[in-house]
Protein backbone atom coordinates (compact mmCIF):
# COMPACT_ATOMS: atom_id res chain seq x y z
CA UNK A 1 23.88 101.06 103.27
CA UNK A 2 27.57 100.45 102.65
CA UNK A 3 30.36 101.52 105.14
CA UNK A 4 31.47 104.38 102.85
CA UNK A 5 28.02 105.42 102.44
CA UNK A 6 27.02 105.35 106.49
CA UNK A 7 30.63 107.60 106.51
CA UNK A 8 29.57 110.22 104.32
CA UNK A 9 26.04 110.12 105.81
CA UNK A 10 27.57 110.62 109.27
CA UNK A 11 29.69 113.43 108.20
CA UNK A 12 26.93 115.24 106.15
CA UNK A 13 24.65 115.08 109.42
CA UNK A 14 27.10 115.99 111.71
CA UNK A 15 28.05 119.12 109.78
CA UNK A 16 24.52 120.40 109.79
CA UNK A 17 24.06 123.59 112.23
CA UNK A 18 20.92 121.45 113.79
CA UNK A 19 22.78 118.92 114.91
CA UNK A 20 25.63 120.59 115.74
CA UNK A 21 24.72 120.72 119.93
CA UNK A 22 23.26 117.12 119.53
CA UNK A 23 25.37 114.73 121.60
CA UNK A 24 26.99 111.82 119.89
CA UNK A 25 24.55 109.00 121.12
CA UNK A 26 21.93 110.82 119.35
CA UNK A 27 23.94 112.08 116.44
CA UNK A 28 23.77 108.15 115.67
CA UNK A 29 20.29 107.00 116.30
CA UNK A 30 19.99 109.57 113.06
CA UNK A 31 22.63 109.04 110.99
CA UNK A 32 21.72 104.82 111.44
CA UNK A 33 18.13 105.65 109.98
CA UNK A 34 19.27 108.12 107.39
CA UNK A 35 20.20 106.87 103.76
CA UNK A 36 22.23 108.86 100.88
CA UNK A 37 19.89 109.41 97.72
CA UNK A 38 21.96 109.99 94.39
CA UNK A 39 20.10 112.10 91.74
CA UNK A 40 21.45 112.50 88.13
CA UNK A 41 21.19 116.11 86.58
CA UNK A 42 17.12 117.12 86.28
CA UNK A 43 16.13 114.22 88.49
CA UNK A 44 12.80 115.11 90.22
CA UNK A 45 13.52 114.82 94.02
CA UNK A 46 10.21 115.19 95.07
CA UNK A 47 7.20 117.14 92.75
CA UNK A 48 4.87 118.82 93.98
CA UNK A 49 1.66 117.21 96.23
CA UNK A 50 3.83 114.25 96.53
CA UNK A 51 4.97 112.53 100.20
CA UNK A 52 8.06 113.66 101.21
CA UNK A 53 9.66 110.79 103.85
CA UNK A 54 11.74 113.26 105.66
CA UNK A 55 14.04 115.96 105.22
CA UNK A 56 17.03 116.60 102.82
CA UNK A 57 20.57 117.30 103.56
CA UNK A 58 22.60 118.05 100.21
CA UNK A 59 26.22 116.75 100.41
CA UNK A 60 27.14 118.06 96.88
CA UNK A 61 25.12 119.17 94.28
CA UNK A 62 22.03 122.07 93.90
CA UNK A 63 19.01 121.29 93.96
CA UNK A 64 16.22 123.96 92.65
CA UNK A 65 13.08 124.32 94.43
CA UNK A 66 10.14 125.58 92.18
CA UNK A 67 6.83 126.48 91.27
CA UNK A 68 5.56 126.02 88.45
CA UNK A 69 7.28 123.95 85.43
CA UNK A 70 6.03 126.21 81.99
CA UNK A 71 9.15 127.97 80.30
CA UNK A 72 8.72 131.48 81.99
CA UNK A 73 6.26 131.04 84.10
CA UNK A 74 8.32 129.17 86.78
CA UNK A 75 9.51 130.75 90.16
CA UNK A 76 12.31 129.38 91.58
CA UNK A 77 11.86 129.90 95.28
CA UNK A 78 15.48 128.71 97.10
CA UNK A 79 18.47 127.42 95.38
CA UNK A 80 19.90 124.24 98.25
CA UNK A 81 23.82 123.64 97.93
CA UNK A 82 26.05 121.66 99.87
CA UNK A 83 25.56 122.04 104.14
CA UNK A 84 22.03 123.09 102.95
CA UNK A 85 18.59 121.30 103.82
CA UNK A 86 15.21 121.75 102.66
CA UNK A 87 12.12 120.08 103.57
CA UNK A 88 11.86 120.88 107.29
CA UNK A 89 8.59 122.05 107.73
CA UNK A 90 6.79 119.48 105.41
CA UNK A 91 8.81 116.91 107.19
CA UNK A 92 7.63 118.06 110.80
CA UNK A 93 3.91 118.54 109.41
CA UNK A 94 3.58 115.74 107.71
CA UNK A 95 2.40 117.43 104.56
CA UNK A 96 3.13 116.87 101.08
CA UNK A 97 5.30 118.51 98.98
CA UNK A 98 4.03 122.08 98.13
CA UNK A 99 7.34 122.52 95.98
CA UNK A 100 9.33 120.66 93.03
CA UNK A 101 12.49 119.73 93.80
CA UNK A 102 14.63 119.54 91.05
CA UNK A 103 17.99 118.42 90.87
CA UNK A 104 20.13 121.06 88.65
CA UNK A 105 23.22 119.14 88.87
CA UNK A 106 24.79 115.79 89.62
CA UNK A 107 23.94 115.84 93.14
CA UNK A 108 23.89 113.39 96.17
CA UNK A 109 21.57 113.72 98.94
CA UNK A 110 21.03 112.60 102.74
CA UNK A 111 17.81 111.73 104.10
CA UNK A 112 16.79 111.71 107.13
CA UNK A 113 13.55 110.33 108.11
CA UNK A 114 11.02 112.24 110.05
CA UNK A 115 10.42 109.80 112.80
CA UNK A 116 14.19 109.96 113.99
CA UNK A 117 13.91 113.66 114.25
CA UNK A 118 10.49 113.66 116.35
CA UNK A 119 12.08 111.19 118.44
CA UNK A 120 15.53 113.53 118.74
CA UNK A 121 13.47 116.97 119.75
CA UNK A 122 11.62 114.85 122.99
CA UNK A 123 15.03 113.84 124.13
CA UNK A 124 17.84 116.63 123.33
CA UNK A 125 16.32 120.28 123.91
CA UNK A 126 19.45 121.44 122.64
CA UNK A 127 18.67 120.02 119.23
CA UNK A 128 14.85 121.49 119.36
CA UNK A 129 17.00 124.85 120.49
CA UNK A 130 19.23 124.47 116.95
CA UNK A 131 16.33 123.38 114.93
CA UNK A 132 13.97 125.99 116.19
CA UNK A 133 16.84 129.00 115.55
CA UNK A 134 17.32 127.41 111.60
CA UNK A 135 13.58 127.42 110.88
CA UNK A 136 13.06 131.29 112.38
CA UNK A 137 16.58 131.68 109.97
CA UNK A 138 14.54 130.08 107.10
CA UNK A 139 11.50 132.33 107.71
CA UNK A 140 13.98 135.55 108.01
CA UNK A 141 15.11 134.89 104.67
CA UNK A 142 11.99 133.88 103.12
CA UNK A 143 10.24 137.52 104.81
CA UNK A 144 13.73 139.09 102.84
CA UNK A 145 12.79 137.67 99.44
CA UNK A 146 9.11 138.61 99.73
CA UNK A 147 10.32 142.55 100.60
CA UNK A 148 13.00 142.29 97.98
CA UNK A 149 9.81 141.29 95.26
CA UNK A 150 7.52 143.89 96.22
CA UNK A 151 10.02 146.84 96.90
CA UNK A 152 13.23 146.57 94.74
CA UNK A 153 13.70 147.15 91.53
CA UNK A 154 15.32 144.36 89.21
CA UNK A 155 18.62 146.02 89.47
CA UNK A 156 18.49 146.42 92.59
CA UNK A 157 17.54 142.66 93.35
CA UNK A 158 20.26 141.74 90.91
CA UNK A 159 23.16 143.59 92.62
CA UNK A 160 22.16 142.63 96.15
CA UNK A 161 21.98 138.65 94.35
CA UNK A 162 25.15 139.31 92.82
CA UNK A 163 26.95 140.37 96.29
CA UNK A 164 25.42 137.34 97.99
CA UNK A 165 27.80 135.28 96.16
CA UNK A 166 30.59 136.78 97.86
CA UNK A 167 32.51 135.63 100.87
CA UNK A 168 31.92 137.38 103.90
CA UNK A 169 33.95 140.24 105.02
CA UNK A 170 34.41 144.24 104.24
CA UNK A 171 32.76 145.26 100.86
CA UNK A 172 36.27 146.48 99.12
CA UNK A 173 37.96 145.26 96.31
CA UNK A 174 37.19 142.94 93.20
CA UNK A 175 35.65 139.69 93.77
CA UNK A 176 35.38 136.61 91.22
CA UNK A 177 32.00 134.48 91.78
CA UNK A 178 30.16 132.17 89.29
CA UNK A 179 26.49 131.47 88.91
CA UNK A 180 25.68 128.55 90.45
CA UNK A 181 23.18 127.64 87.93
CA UNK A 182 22.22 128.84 84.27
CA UNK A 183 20.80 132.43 83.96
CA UNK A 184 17.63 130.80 82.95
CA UNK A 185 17.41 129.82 86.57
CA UNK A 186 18.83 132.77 88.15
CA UNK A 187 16.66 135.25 86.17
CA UNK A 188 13.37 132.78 87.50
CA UNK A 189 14.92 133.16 91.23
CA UNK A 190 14.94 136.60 91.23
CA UNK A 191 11.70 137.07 89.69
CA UNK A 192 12.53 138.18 86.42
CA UNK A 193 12.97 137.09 82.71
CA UNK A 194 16.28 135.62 81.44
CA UNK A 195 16.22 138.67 78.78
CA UNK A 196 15.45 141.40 81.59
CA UNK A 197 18.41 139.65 83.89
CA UNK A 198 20.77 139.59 80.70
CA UNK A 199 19.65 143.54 80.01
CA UNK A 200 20.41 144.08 83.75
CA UNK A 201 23.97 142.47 84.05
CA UNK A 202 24.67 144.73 81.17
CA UNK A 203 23.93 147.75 82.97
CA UNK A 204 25.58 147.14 85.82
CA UNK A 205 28.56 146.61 83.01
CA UNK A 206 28.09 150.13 82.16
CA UNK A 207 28.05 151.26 85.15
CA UNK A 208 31.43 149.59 85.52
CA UNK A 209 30.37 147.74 88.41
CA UNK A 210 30.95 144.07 87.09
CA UNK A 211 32.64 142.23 84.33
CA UNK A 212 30.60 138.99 82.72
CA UNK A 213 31.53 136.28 81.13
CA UNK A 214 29.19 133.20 80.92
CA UNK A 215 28.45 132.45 84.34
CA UNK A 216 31.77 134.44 85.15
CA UNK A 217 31.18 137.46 86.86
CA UNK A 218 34.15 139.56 88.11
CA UNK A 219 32.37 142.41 91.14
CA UNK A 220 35.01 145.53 90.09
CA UNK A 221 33.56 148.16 92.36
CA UNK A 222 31.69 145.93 96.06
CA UNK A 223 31.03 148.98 97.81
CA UNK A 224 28.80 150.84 94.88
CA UNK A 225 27.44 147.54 94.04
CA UNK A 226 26.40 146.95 97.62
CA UNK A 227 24.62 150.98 97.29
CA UNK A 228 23.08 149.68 94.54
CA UNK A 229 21.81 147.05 95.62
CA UNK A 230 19.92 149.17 98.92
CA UNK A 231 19.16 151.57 96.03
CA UNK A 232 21.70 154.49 97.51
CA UNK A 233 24.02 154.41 94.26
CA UNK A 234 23.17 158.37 93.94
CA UNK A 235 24.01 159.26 97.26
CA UNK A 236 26.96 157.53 97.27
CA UNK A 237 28.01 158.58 94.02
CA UNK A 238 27.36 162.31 95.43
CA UNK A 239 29.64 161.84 98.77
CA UNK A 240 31.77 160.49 96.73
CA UNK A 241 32.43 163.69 94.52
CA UNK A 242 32.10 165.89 97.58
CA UNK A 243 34.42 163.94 100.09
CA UNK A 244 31.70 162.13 102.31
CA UNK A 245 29.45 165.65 102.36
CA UNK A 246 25.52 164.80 101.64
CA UNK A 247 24.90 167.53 98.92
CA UNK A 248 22.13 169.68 99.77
């Protein structure tokens, strides 16, 4: 590994919320057996059954985790973007792969091998602590996407995607976000077609909710895209009209 590379591997490890309680000794028994992994635009990181070595940090980049590989038939299961890591669980079970990972964009990864990290959680329970509270954050948000499937409609899994891309803070106001990735790719991460997340994008346009461009999406109206999104847009249209009184 070169010095700039050990650098950048250090500061992508160190940035992680898991290793953000581990103490500095440790923090570099890691970062020495960890090694940065450049993959080109629709490099396969790891398909599916394979061995994966360890887990992933991404430094820059998004990487596309997937079932499936047919033209509408894949489901994109978690999009990974920079301070993001995937592989956890496989890592710790010594499984393979039951995922592809595909690399969307020009993206450069950190791995970090899994006999570093067993070593780590015997010595540092602050690190197990940290590691423990990201998987159980991991399994929230899976639990989320499997409720958002089987009881939202598109729309409203589209809105609620769509106000995800926003910073946090108070739902007021316009807001400019971008895709991260083609609608192709969207559309197969929220479980619908490209065609049905195109028709979608131009109802919430009617609605006068959002403005599109490309991947360019300008939020006009947060707060009734956030009602839509938890599928109270009537109600909300309704106190609206009647000063914040629930019509009877």
């Amino acid at each position: 590994m070169t010095e700039t590379n050990g650098r950048l591997v250090e500061g992508v490890v160190a940035n992680l919320p898991m290793f953000k309680q581990a103490s500095r000794a440790h923090l570099a028994d890691v970062t020495r057996s960890a090694r940065a992994v450049h993959a080109p635009r629709g490099a396969v990181i790891c398909r599916r059954n394979d061995p994966m070595p360890g887990l992933y940090a991404v430094a820059f980049g998004l990487v596309k985790l997937a079932l499936g590989e047919e033209p509408g038939e894949e489901k994109v299961l978690r999009l990974v973007g920079p301070g993001e890591t995937f592989g956890e669980a496989v890592a710790f079970l010594e499984r393979p792969c039951p995922v592809n990972a595909i690399a969307l964009t020009d993206t450069l990864l950190v791995m970090i091998p899994s006999g570093p990290l067993f070593a780590l959680i015997e010595r540092d329970a602050r690190f197990a602590r940290s590691l423990i509270a990201s998987l159980s954050q991991r399994m929230q948000a899976l639990v989320a996407d499997v409720e958002a499937a089987a009881l939202r409609t598109g729309l409203q899994r589209v809105a609620a995607y769509l106000e995800s891309l926003t910073e946090a803070g108070p739902s007021l106001g316009r807001a400019d976000v971008r895709l991260p990735a083609t609608k192709t790719v969207i559309a197969a991460r929220l479980g619908v077609t490209k065609e049905t997340f195109s028709r979608l994008l131009r109802e919430l346009t009617e609605m006068g909710l959002v403005q599109v461009t490309r991947r360019e999406i300008t939020l006009i109206d947060r707060a009734r895209l956030a009602a839509v999104a938890r599928g109270t847009a009537h109600q909300h249209a309704v106190q609206g009209m009647t000063g914040g009184r629930t019509a009877d």
